[in-house]
PDB file of N, CA and C in Angstrom:
ATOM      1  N   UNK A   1       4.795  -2.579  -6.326  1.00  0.00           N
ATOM      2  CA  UNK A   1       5.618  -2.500  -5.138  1.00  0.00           C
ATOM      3  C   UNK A   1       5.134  -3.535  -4.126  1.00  0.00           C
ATOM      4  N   UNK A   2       5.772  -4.389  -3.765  1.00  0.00           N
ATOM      5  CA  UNK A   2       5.503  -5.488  -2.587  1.00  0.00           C
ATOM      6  C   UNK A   2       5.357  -4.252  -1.025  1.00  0.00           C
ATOM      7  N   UNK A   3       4.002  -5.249  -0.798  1.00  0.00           N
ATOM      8  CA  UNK A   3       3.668  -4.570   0.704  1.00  0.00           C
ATOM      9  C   UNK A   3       5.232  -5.316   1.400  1.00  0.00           C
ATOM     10  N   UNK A   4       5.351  -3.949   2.333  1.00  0.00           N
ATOM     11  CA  UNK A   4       6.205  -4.629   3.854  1.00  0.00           C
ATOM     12  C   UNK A   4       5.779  -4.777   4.636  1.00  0.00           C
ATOM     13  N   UNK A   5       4.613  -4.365   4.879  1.00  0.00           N
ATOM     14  CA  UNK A   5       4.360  -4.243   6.200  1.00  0.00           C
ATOM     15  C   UNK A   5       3.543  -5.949   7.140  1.00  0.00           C
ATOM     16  N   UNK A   6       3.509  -5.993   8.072  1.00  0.00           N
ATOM     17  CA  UNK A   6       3.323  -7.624   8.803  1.00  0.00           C
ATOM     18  C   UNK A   6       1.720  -7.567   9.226  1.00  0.00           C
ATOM     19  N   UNK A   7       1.171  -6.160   9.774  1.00  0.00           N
ATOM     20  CA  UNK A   7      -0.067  -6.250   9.749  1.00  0.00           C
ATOM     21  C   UNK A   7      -1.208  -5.263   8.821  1.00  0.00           C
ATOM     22  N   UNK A   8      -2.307  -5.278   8.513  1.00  0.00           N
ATOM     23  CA  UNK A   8      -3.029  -4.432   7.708  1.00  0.00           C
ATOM     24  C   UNK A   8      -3.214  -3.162   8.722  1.00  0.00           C
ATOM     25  N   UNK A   9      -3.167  -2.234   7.928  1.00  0.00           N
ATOM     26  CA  UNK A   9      -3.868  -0.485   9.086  1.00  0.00           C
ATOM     27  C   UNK A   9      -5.091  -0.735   8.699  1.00  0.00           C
ATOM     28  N   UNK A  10      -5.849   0.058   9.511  1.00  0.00           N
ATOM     29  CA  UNK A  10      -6.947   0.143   9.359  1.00  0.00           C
ATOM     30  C   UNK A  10      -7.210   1.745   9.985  1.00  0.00           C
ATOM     31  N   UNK A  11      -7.899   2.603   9.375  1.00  0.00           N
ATOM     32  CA  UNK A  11      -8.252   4.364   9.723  1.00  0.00           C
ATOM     33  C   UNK A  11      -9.292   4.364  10.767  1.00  0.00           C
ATOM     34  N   UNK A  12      -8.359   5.521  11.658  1.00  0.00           N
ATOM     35  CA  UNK A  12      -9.257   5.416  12.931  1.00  0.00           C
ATOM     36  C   UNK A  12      -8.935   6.476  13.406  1.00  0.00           C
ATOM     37  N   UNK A  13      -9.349   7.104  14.218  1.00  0.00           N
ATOM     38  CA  UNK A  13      -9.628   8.630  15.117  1.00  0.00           C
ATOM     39  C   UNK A  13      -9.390   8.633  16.452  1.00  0.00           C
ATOM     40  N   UNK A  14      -8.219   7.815  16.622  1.00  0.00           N
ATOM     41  CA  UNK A  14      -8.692   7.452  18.543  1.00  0.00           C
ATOM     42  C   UNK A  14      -8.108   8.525  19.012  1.00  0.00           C
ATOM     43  N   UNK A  15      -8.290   9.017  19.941  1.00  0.00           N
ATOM     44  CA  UNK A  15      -7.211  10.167  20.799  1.00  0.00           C
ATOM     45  C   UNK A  15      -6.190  10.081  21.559  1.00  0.00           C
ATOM     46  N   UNK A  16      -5.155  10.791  21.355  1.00  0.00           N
ATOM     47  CA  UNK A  16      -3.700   9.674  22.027  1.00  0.00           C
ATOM     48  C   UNK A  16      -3.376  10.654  22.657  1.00  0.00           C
ATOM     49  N   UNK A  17      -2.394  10.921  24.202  1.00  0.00           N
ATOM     50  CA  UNK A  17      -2.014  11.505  24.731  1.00  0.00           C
ATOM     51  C   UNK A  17      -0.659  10.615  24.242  1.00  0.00           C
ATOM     52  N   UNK A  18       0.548  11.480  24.068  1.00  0.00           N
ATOM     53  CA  UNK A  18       1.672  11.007  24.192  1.00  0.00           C
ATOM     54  C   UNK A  18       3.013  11.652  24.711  1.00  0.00           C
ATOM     55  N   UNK A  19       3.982  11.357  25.131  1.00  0.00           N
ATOM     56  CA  UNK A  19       5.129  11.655  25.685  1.00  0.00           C
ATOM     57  C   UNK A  19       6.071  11.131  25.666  1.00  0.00           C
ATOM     58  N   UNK A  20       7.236  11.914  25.514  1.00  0.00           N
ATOM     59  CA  UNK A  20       8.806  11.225  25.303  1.00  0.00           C
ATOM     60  C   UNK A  20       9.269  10.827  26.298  1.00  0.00           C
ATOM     61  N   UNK A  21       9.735   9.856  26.575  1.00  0.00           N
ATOM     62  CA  UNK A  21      10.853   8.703  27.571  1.00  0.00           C
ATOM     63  C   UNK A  21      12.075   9.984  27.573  1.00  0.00           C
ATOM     64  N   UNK A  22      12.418  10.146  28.991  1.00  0.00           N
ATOM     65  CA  UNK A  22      14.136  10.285  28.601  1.00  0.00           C
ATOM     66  C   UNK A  22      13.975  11.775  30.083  1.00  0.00           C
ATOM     67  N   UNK A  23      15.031  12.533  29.506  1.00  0.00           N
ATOM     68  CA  UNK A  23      15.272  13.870  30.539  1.00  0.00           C
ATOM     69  C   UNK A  23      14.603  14.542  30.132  1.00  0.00           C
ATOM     70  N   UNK A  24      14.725  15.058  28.938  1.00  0.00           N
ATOM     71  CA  UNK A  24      13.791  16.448  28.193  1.00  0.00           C
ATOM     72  C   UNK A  24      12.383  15.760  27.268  1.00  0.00           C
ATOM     73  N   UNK A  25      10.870  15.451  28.518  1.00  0.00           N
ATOM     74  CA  UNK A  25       9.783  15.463  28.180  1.00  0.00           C
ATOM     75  C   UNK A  25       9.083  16.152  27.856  1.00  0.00           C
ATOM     76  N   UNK A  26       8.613  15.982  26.149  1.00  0.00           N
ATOM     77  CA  UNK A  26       7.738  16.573  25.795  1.00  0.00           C
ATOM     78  C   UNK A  26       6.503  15.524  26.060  1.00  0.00           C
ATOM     79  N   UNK A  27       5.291  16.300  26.003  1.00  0.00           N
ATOM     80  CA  UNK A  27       4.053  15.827  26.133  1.00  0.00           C
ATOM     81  C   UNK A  27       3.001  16.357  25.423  1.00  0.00           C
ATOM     82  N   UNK A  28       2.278  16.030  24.589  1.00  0.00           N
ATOM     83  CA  UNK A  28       1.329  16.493  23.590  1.00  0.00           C
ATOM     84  C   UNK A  28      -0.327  15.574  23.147  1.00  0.00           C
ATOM     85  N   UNK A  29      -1.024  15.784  22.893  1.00  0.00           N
ATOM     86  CA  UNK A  29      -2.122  15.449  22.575  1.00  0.00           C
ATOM     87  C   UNK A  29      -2.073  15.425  21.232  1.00  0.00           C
ATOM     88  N   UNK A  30      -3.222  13.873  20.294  1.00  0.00           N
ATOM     89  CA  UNK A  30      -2.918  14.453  19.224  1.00  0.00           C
ATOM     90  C   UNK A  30      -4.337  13.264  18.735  1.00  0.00           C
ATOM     91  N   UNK A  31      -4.628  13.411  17.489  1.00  0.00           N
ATOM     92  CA  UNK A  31      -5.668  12.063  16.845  1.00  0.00           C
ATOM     93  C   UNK A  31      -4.923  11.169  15.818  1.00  0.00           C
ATOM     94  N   UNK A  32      -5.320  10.061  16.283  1.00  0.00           N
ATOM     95  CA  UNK A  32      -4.501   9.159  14.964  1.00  0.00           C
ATOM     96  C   UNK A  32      -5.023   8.733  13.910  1.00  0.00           C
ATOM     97  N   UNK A  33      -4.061   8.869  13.129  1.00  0.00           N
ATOM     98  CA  UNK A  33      -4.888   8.099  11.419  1.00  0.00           C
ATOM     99  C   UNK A  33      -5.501   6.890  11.093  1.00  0.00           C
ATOM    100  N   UNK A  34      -4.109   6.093  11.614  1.00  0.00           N
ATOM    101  CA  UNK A  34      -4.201   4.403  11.348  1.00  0.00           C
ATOM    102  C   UNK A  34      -3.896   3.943  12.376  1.00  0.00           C
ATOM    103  N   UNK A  35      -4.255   2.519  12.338  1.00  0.00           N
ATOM    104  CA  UNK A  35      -3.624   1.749  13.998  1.00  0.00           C
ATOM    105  C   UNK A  35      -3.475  -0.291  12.819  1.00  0.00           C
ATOM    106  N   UNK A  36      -3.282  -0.267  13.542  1.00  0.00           N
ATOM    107  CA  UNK A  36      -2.385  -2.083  13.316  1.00  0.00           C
ATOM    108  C   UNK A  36      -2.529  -2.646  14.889  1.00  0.00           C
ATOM    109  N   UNK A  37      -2.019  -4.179  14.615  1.00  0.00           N
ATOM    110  CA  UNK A  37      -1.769  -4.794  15.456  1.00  0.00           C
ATOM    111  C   UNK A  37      -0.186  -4.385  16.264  1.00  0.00           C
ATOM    112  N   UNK A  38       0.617  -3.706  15.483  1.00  0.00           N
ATOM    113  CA  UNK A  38       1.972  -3.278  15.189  1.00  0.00           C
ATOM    114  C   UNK A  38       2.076  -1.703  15.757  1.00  0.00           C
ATOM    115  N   UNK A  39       1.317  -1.178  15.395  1.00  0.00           N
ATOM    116  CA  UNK A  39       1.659   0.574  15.361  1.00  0.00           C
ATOM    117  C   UNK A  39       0.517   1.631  15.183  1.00  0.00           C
ATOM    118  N   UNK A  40       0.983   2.343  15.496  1.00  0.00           N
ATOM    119  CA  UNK A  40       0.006   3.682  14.949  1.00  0.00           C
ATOM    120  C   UNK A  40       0.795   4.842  14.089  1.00  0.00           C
ATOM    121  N   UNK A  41      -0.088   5.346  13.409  1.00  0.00           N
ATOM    122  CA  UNK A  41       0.010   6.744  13.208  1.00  0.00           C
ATOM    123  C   UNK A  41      -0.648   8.019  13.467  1.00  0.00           C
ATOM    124  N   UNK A  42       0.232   8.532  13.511  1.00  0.00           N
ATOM    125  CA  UNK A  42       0.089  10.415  14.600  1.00  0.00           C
ATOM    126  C   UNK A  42       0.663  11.024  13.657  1.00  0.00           C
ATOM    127  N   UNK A  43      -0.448  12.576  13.830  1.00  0.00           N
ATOM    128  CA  UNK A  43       0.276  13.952  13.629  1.00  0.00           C
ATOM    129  C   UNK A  43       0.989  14.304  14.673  1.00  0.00           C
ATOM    130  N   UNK A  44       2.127  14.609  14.954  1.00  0.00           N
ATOM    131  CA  UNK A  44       3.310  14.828  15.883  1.00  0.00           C
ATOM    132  C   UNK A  44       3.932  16.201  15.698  1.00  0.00           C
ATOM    133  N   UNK A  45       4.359  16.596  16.974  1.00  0.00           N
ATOM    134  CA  UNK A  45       4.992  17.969  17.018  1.00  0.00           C
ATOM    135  C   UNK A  45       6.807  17.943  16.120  1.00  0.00           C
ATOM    136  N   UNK A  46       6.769  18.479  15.658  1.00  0.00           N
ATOM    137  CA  UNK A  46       7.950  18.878  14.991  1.00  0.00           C
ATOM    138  C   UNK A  46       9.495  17.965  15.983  1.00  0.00           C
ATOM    139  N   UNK A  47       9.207  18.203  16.820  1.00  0.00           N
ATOM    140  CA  UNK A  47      10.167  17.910  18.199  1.00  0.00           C
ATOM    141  C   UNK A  47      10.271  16.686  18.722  1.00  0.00           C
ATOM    142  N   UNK A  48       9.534  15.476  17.981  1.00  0.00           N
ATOM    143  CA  UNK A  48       9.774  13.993  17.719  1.00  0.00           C
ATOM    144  C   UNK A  48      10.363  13.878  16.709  1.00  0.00           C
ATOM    145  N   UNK A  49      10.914  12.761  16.786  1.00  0.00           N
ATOM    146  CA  UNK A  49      12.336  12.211  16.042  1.00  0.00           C
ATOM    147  C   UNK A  49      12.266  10.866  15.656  1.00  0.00           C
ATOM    148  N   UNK A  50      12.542   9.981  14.280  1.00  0.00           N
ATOM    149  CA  UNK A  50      13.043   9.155  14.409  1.00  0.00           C
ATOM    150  C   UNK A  50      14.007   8.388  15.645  1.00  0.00           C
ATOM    151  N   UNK A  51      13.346   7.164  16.043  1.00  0.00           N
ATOM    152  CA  UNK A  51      14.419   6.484  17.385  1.00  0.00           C
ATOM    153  C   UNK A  51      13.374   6.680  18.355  1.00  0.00           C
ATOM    154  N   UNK A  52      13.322   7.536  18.697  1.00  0.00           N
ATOM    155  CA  UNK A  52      12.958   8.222  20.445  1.00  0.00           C
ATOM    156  C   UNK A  52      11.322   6.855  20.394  1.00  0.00           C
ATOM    157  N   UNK A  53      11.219   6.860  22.060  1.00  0.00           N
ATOM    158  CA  UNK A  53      10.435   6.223  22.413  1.00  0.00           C
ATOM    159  C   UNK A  53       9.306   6.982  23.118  1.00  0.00           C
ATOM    160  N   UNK A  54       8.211   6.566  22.837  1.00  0.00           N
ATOM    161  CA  UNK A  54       7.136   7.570  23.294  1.00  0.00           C
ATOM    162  C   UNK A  54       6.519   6.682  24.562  1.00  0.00           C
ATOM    163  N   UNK A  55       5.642   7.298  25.485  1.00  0.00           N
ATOM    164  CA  UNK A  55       4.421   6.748  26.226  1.00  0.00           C
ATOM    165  C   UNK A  55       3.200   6.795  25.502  1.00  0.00           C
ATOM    166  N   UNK A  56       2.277   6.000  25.224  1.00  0.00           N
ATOM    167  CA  UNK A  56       0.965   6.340  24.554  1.00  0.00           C
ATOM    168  C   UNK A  56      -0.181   5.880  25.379  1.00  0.00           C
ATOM    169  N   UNK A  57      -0.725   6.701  25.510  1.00  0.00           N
ATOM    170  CA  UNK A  57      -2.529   6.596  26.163  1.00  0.00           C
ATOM    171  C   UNK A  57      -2.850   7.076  24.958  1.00  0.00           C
ATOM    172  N   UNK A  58      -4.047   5.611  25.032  1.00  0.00           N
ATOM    173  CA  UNK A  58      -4.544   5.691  23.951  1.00  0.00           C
ATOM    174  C   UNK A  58      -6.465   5.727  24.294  1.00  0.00           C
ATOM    175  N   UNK A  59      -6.888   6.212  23.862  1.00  0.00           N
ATOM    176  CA  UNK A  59      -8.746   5.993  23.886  1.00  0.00           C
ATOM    177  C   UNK A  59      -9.510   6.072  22.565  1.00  0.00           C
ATOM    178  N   UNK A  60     -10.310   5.045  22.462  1.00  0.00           N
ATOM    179  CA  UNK A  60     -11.344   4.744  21.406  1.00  0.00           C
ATOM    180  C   UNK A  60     -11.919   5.846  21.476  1.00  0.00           C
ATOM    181  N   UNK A  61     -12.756   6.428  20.245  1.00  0.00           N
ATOM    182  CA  UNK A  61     -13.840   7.096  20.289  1.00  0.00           C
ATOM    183  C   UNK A  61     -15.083   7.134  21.120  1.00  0.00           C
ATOM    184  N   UNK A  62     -15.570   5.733  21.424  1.00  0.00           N
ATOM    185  CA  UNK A  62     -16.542   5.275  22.446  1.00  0.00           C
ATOM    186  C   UNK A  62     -16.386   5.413  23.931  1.00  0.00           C
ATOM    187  N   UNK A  63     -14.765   5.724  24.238  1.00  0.00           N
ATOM    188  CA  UNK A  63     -14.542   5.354  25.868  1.00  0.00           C
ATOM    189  C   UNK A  63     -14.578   4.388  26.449  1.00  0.00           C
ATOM    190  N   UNK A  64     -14.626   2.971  25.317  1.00  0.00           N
ATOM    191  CA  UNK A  64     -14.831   2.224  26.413  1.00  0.00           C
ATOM    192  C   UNK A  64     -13.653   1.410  26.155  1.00  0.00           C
ATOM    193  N   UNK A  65     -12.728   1.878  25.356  1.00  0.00           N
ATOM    194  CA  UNK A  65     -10.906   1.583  25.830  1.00  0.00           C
ATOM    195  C   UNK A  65     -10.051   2.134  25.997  1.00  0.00           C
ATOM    196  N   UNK A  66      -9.412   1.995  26.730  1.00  0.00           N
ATOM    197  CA  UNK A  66      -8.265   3.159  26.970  1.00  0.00           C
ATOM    198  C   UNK A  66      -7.222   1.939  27.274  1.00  0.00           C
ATOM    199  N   UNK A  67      -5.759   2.229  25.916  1.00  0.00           N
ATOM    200  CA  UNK A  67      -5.040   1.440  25.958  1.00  0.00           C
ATOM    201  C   UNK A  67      -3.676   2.161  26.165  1.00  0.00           C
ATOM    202  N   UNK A  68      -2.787   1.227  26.898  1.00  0.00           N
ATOM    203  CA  UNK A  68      -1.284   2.043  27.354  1.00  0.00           C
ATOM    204  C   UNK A  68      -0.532   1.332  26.551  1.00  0.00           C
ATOM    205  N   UNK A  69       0.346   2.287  26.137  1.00  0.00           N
ATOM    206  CA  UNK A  69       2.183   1.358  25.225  1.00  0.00           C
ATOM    207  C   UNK A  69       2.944   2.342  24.913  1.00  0.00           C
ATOM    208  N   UNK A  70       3.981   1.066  24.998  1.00  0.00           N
ATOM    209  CA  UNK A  70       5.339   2.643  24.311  1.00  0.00           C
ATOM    210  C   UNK A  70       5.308   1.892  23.013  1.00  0.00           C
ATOM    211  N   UNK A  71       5.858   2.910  22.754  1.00  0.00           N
ATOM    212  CA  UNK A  71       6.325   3.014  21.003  1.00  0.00           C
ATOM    213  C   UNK A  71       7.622   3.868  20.674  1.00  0.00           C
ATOM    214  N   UNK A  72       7.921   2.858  19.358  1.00  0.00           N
ATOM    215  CA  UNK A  72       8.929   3.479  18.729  1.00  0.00           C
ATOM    216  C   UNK A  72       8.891   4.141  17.414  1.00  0.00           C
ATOM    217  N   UNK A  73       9.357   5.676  17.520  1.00  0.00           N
ATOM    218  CA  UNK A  73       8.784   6.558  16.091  1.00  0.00           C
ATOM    219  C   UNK A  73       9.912   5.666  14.927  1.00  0.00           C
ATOM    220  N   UNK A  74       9.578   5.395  13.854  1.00  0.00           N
ATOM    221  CA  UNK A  74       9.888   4.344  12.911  1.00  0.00           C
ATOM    222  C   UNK A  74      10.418   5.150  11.563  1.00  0.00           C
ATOM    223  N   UNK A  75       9.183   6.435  11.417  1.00  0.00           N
ATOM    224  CA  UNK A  75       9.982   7.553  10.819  1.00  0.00           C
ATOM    225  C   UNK A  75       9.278   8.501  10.935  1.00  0.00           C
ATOM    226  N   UNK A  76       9.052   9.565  10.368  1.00  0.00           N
ATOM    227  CA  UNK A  76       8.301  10.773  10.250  1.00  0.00           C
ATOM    228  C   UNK A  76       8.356  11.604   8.940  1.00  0.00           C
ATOM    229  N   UNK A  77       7.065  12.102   8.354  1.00  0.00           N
ATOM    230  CA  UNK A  77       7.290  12.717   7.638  1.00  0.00           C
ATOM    231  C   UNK A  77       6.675  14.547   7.605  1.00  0.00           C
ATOM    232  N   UNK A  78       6.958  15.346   7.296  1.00  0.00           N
ATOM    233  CA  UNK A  78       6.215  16.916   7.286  1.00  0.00           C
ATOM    234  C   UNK A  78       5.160  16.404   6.453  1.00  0.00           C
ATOM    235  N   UNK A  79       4.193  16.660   6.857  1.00  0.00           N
ATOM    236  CA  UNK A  79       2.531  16.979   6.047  1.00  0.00           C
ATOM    237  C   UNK A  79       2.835  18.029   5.164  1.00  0.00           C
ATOM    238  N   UNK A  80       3.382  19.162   4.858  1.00  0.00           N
ATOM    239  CA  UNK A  80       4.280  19.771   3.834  1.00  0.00           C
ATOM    240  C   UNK A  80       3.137  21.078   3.949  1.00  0.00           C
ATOM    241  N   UNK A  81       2.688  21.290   5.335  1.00  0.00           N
ATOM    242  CA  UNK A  81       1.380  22.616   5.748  1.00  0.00           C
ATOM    243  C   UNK A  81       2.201  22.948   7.071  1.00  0.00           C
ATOM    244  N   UNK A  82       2.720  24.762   7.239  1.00  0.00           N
ATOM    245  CA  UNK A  82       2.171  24.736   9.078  1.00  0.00           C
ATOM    246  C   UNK A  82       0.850  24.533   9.420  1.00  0.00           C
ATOM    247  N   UNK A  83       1.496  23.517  10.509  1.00  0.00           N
ATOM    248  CA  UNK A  83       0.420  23.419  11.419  1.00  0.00           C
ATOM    249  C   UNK A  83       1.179  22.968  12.642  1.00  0.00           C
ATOM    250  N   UNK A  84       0.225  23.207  14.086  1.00  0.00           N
ATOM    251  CA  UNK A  84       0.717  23.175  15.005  1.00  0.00           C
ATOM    252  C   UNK A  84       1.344  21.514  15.056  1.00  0.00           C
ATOM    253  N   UNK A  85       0.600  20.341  14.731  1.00  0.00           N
ATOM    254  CA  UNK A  85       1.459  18.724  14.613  1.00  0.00           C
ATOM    255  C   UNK A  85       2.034  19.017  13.307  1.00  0.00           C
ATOM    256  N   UNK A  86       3.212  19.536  13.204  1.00  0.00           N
ATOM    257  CA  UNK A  86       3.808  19.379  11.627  1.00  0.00           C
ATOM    258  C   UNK A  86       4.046  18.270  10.819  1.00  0.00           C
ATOM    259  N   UNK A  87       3.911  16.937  11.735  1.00  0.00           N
ATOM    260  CA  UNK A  87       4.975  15.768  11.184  1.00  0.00           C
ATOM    261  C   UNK A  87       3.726  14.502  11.331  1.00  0.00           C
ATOM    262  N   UNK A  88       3.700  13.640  10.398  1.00  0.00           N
ATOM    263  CA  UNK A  88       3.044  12.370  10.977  1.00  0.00           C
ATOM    264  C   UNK A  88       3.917  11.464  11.446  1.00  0.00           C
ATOM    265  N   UNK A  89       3.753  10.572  12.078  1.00  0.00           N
ATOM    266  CA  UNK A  89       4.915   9.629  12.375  1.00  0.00           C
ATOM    267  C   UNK A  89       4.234   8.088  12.548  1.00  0.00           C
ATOM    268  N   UNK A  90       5.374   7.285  11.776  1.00  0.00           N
ATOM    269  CA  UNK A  90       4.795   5.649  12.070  1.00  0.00           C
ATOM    270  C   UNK A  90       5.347   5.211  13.431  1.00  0.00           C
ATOM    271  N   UNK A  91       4.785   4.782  14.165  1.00  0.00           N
ATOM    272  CA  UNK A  91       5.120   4.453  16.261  1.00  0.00           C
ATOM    273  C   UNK A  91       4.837   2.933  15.532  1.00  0.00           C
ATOM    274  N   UNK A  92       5.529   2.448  15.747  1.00  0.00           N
ATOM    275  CA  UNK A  92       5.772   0.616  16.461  1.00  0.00           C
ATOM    276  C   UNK A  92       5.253   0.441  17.713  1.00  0.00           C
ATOM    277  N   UNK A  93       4.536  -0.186  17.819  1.00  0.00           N
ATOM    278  CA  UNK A  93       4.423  -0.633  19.516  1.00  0.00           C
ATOM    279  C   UNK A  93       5.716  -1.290  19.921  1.00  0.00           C
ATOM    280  N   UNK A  94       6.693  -1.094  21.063  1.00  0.00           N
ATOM    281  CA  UNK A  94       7.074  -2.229  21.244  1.00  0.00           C
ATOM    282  C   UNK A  94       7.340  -2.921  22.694  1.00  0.00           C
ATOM    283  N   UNK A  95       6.083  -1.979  23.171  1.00  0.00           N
ATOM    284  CA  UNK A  95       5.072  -2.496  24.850  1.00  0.00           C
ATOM    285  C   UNK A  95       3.971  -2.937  24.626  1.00  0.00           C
ATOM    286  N   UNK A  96       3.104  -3.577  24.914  1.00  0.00           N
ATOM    287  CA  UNK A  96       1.645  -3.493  24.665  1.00  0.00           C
ATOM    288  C   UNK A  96       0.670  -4.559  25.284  1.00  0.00           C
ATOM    289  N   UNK A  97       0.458  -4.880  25.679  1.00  0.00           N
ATOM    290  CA  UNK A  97      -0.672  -6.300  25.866  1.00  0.00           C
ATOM    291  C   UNK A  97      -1.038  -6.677  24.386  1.00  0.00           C
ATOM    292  N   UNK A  98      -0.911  -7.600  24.419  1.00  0.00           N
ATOM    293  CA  UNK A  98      -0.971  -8.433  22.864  1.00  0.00           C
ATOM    294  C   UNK A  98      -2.926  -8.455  22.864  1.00  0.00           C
ATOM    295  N   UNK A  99      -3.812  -8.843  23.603  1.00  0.00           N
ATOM    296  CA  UNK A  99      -4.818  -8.532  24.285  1.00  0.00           C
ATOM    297  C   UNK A  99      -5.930  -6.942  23.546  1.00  0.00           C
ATOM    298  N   UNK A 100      -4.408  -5.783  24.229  1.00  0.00           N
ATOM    299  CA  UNK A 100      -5.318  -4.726  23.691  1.00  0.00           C
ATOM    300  C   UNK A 100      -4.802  -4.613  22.800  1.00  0.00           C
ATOM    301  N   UNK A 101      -3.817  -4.724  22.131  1.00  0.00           N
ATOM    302  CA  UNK A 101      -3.682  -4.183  20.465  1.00  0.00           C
ATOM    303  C   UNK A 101      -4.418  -5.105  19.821  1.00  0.00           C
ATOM    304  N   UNK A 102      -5.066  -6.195  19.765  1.00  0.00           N
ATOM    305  CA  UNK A 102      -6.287  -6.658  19.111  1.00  0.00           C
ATOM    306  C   UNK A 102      -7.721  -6.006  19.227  1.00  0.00           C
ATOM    307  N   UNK A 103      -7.852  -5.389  20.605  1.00  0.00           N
ATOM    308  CA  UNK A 103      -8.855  -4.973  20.764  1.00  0.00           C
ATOM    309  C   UNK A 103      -8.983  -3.521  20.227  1.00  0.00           C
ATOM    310  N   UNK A 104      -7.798  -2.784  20.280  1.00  0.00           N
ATOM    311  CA  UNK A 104      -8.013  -1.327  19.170  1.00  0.00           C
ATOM    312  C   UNK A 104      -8.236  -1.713  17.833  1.00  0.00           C
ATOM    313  N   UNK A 105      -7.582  -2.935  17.054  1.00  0.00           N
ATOM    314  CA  UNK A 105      -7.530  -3.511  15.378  1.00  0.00           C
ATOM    315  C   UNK A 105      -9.645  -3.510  15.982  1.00  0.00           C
ATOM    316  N   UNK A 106     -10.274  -4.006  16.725  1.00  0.00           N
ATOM    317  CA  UNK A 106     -11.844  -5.186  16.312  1.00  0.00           C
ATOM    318  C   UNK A 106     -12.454  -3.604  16.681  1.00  0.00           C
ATOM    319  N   UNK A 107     -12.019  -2.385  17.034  1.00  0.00           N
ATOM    320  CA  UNK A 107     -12.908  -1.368  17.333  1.00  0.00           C
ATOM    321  C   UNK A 107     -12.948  -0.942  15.813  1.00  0.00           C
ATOM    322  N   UNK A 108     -12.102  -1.337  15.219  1.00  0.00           N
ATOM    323  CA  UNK A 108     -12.267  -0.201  13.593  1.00  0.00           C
ATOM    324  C   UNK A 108     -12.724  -0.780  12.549  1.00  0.00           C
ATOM    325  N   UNK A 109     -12.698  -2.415  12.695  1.00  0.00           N
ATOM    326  CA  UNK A 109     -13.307  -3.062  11.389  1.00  0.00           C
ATOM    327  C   UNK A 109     -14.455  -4.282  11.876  1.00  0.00           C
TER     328      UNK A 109
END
């Protein structure tokens, strides 16, 4: 199968506060899997969607970054367990300082 994707993930634990853009904000806490120059991935509440645009605060394990962006959920899938984040989801950045999304990629490898 040919990769698609434009940048490599790399597995990481950062802690993300995130929230939906729009009238009806949800807001949730959560840890991420992978991060890119491109995107992240999150366990996500059931109640994100393909499309929708999130806010993300983001922080390294160390504290000594704390990065802001929106993102776009790209898709989602059920982890196929209840649990309170039912869904993982791939987020696109498509805010970011070009700046710190290099600097979350040099914290993990």
């Amino acid at each position: 199968m040919e990769e698609r994707r434009r940048f490599p993930r790399y597995e990481c634990a950062f802690e993300v506060k995130y929230s939906t853009r729009g009238n009806a904000t949800v807001e949730s806490h959560t840890i991420s899997k992978n991060v890119s120059r491109g995107g992240i991935r999150l366990p996500v509440s059931r109640i994100i969607r393909t499309g929708d645009l999130l806010n993300l605060d983001i922080d390294t394990n160390d504290k000594k970054l704390r990065v802001s962006a929106i993102g776009k959920v790209r898709w989602t899938n059920s982890i196929g367990r209840p649990a309170p984040l039912e869904f993982d989801a791939g987020v696109e950045f498509t805010k970011i300082d070009t700046r710190d999304a290099e600097k979350l990629v040099e914290t993990v490898y």
